[in-house]
C-alpha atoms as a PDB file:
ATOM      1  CA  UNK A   1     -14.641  28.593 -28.661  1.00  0.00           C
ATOM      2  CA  UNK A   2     -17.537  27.461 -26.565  1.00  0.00           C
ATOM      3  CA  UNK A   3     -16.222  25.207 -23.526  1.00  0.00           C
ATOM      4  CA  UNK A   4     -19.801  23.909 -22.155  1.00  0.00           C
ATOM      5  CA  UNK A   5     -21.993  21.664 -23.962  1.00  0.00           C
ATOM      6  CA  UNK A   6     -25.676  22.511 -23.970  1.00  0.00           C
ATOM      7  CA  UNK A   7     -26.670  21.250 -20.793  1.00  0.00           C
ATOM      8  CA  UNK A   8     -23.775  22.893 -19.056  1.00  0.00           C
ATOM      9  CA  UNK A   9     -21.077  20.256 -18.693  1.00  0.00           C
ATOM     10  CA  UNK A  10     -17.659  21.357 -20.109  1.00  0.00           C
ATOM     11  CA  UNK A  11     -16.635  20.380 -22.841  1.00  0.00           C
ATOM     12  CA  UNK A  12     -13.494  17.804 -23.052  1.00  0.00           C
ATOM     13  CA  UNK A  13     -11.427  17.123 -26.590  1.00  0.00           C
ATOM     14  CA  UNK A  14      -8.809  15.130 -26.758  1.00  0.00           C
ATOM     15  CA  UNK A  15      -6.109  15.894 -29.349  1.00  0.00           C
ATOM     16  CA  UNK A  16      -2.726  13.803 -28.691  1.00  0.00           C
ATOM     17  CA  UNK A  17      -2.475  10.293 -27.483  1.00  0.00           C
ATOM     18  CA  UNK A  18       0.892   9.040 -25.353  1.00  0.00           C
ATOM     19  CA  UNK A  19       1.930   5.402 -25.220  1.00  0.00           C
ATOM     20  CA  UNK A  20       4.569   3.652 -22.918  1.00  0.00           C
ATOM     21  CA  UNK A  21       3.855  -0.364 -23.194  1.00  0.00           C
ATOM     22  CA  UNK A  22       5.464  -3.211 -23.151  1.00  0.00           C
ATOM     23  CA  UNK A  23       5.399  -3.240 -26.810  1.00  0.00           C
ATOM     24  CA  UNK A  24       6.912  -0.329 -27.849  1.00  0.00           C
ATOM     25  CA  UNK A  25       7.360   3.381 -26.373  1.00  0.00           C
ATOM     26  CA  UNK A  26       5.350   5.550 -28.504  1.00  0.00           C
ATOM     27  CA  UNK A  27       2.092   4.920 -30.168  1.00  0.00           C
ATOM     28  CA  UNK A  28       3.633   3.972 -33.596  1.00  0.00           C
ATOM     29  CA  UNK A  29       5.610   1.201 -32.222  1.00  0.00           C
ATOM     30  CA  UNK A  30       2.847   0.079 -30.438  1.00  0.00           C
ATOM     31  CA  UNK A  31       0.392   0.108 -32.762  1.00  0.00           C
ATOM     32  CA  UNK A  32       3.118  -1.599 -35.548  1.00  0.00           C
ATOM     33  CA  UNK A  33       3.600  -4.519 -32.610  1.00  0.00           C
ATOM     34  CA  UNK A  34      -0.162  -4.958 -32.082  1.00  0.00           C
ATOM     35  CA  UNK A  35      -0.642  -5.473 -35.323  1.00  0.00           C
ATOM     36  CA  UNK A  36       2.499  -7.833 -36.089  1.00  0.00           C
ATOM     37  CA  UNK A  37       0.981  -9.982 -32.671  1.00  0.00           C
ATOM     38  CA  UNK A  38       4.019  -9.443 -31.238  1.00  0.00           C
ATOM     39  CA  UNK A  39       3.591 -10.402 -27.161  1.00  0.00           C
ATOM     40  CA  UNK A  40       5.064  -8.333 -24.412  1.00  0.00           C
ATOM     41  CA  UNK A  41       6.114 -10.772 -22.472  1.00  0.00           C
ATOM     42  CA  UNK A  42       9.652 -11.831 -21.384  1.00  0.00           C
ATOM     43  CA  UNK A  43      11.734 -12.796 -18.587  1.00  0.00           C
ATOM     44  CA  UNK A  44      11.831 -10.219 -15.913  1.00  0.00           C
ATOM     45  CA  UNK A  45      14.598  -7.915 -15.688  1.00  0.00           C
ATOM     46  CA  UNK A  46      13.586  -5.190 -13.479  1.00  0.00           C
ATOM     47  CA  UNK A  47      14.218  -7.666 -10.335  1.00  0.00           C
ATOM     48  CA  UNK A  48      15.666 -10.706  -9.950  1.00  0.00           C
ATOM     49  CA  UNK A  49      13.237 -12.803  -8.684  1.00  0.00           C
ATOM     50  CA  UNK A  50      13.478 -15.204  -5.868  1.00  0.00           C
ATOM     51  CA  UNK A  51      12.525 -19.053  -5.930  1.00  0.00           C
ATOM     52  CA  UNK A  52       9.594 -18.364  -4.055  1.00  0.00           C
ATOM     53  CA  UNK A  53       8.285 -16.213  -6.938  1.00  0.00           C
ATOM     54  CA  UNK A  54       5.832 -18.308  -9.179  1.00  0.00           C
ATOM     55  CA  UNK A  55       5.971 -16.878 -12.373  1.00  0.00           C
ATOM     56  CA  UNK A  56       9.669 -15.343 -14.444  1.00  0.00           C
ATOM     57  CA  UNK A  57       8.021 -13.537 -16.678  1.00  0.00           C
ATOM     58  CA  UNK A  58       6.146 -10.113 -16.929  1.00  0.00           C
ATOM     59  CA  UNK A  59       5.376  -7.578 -19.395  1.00  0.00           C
ATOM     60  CA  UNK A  60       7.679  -4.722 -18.534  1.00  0.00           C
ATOM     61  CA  UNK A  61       8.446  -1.551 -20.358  1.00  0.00           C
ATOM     62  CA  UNK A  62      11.528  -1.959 -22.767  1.00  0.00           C
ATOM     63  CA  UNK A  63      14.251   0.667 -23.485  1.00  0.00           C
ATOM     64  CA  UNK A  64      12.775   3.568 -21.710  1.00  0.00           C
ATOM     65  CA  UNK A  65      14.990   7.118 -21.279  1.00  0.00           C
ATOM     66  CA  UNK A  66      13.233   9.011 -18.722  1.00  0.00           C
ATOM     67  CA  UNK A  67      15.892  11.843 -19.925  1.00  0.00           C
ATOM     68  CA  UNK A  68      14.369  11.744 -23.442  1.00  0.00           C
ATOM     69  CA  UNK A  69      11.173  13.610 -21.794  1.00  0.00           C
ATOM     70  CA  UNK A  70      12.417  15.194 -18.133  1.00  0.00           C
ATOM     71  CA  UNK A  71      16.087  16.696 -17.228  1.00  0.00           C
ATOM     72  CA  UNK A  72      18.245  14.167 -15.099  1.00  0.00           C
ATOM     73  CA  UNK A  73      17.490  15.667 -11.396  1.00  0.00           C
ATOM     74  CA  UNK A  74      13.444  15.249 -12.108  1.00  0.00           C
ATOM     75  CA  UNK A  75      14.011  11.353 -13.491  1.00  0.00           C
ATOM     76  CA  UNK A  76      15.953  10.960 -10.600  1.00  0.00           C
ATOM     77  CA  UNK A  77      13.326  11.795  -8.117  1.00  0.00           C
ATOM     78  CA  UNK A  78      10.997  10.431  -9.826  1.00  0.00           C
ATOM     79  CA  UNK A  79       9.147   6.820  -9.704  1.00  0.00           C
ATOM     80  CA  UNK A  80       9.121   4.718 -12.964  1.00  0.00           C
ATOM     81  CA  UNK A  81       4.992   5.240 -12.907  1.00  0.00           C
ATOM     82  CA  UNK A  82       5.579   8.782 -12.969  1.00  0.00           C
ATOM     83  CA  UNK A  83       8.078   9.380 -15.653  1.00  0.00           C
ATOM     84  CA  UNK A  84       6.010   6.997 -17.792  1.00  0.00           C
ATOM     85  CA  UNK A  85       2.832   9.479 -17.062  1.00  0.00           C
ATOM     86  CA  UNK A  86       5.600  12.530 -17.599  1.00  0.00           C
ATOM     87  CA  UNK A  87       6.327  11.010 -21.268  1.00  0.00           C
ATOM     88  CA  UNK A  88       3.231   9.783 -22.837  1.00  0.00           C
ATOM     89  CA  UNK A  89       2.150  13.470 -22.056  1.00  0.00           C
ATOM     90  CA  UNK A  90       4.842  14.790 -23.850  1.00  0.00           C
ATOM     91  CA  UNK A  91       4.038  12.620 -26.468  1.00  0.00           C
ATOM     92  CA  UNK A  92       0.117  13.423 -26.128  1.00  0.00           C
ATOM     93  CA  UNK A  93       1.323  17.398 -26.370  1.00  0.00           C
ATOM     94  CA  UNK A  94       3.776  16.672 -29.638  1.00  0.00           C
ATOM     95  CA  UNK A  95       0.910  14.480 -31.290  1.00  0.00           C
ATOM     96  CA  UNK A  96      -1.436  17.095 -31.045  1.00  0.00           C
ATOM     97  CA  UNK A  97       0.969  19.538 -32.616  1.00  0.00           C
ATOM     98  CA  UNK A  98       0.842  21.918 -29.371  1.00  0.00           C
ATOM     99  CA  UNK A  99       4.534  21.530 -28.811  1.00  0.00           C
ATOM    100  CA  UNK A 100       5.680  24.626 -29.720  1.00  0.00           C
ATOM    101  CA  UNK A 101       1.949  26.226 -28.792  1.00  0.00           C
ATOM    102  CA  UNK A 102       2.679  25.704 -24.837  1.00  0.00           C
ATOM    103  CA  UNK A 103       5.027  27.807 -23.868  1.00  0.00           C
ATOM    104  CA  UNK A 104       4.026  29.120 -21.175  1.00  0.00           C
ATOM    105  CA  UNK A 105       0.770  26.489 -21.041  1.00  0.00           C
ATOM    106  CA  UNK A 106      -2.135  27.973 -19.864  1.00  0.00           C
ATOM    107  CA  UNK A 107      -3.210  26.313 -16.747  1.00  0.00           C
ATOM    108  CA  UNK A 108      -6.969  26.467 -17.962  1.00  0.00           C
ATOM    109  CA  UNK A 109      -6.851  24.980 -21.399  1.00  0.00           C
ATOM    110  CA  UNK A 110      -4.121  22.337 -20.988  1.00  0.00           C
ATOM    111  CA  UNK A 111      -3.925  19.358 -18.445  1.00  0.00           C
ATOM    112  CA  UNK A 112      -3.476  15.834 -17.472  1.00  0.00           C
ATOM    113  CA  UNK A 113      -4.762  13.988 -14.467  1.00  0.00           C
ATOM    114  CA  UNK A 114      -2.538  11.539 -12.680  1.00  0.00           C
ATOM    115  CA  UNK A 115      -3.787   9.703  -9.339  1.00  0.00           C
ATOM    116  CA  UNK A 116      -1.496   7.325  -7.322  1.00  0.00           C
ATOM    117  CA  UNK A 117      -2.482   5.884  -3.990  1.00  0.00           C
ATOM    118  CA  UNK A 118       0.557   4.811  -3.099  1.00  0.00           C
ATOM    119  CA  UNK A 119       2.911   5.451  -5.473  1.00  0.00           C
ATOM    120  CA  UNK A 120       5.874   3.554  -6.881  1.00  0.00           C
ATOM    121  CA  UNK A 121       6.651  -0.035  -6.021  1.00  0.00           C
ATOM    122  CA  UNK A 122      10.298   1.031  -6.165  1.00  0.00           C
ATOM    123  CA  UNK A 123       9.520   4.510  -3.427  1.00  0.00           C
ATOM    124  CA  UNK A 124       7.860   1.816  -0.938  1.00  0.00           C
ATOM    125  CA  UNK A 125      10.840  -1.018  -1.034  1.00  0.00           C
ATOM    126  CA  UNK A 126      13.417   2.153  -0.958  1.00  0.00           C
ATOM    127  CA  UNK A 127      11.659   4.211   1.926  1.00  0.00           C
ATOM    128  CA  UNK A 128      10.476   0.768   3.677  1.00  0.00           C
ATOM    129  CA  UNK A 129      14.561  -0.048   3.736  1.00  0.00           C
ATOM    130  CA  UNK A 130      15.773   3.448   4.669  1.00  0.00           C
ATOM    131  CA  UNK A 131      13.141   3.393   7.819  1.00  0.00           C
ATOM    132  CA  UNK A 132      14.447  -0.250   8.968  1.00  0.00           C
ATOM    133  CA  UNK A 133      17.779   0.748   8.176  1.00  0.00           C
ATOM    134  CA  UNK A 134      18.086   4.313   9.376  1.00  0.00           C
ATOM    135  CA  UNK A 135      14.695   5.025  11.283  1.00  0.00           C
ATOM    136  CA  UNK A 136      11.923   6.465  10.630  1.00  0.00           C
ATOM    137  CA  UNK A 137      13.241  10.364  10.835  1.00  0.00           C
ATOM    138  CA  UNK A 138      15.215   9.250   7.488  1.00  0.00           C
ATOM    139  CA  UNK A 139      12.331   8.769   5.608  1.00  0.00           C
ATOM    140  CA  UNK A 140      10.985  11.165   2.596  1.00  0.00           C
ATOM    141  CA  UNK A 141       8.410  13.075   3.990  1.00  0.00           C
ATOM    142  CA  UNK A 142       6.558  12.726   0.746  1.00  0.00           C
ATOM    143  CA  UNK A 143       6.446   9.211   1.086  1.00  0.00           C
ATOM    144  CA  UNK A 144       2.917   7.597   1.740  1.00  0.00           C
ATOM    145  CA  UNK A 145       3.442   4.055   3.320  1.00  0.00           C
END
């Protein structure tokens, strides 16, 4: 299979789509919300919020195993941005019926792209505490204030 177009740019295909949304956690359920008009907005529940906080509601991510798609030590050190990314690449792989193609995955055919400038809300209120609370030699060295 040819991997450059004419002019020499390589050539991309995608063949899976992932989806982790506040309306469902897989494309189907998505898709079946979308179309219903169901909204994705509710009270908050991943933080209480305080009275100074304007608004109570937010469009969170419902129902989401990180264990359905990583073992328990890697959802565990983890942030909640990541293990989304980590499952709705699973997903991707499983749509495009490569599931059982991949193993081992072959670092030049097969990848996905995640960027983060900082990283997890939850890894910069955790780390931000552990430094005022323990100092800064307690802090991750892989966190990025």
């Amino acid at each position: 299979m040819e991997t450059r177009t004419a002019d020499g740019r390589h050539r991309v295909v995608i063949t899976g789509v992932g989806m982790m949304t506040p309306l469902g956690n897989d494309v189907d359920a998505t898709w079946d919300a979308l179309l219903a008009g169901t909204s994705g907005a509710a009270p908050i529940t991943q933080f209480e919020p305080t009275e100074d906080f304007a608004t109570r509601f937010a469009c969170e991510v419902k129902g989401f195993d990180p264990e359905q798609y990583m073992d328990r030590k890697e959802a565990r050190r983890a942030d909640r941005f990541a293990q989304f990314a980590m499952a709705v690449a699973v997903q991707a792989v499983q749509d495009a019926g490569l599931a059982d193609d991949l193993a081992p995955a072959d670092p030049d055919r097969v990848g996905v792209i995640l960027g983060s400038g900082i990283g997890g809300i939850a890894t910069f209120e955790e780390q931000t505490r552990v430094m005022l609370e323990r100092g800064p030699n307690r802090v991750s060295p892989f966190f990025v204030p």
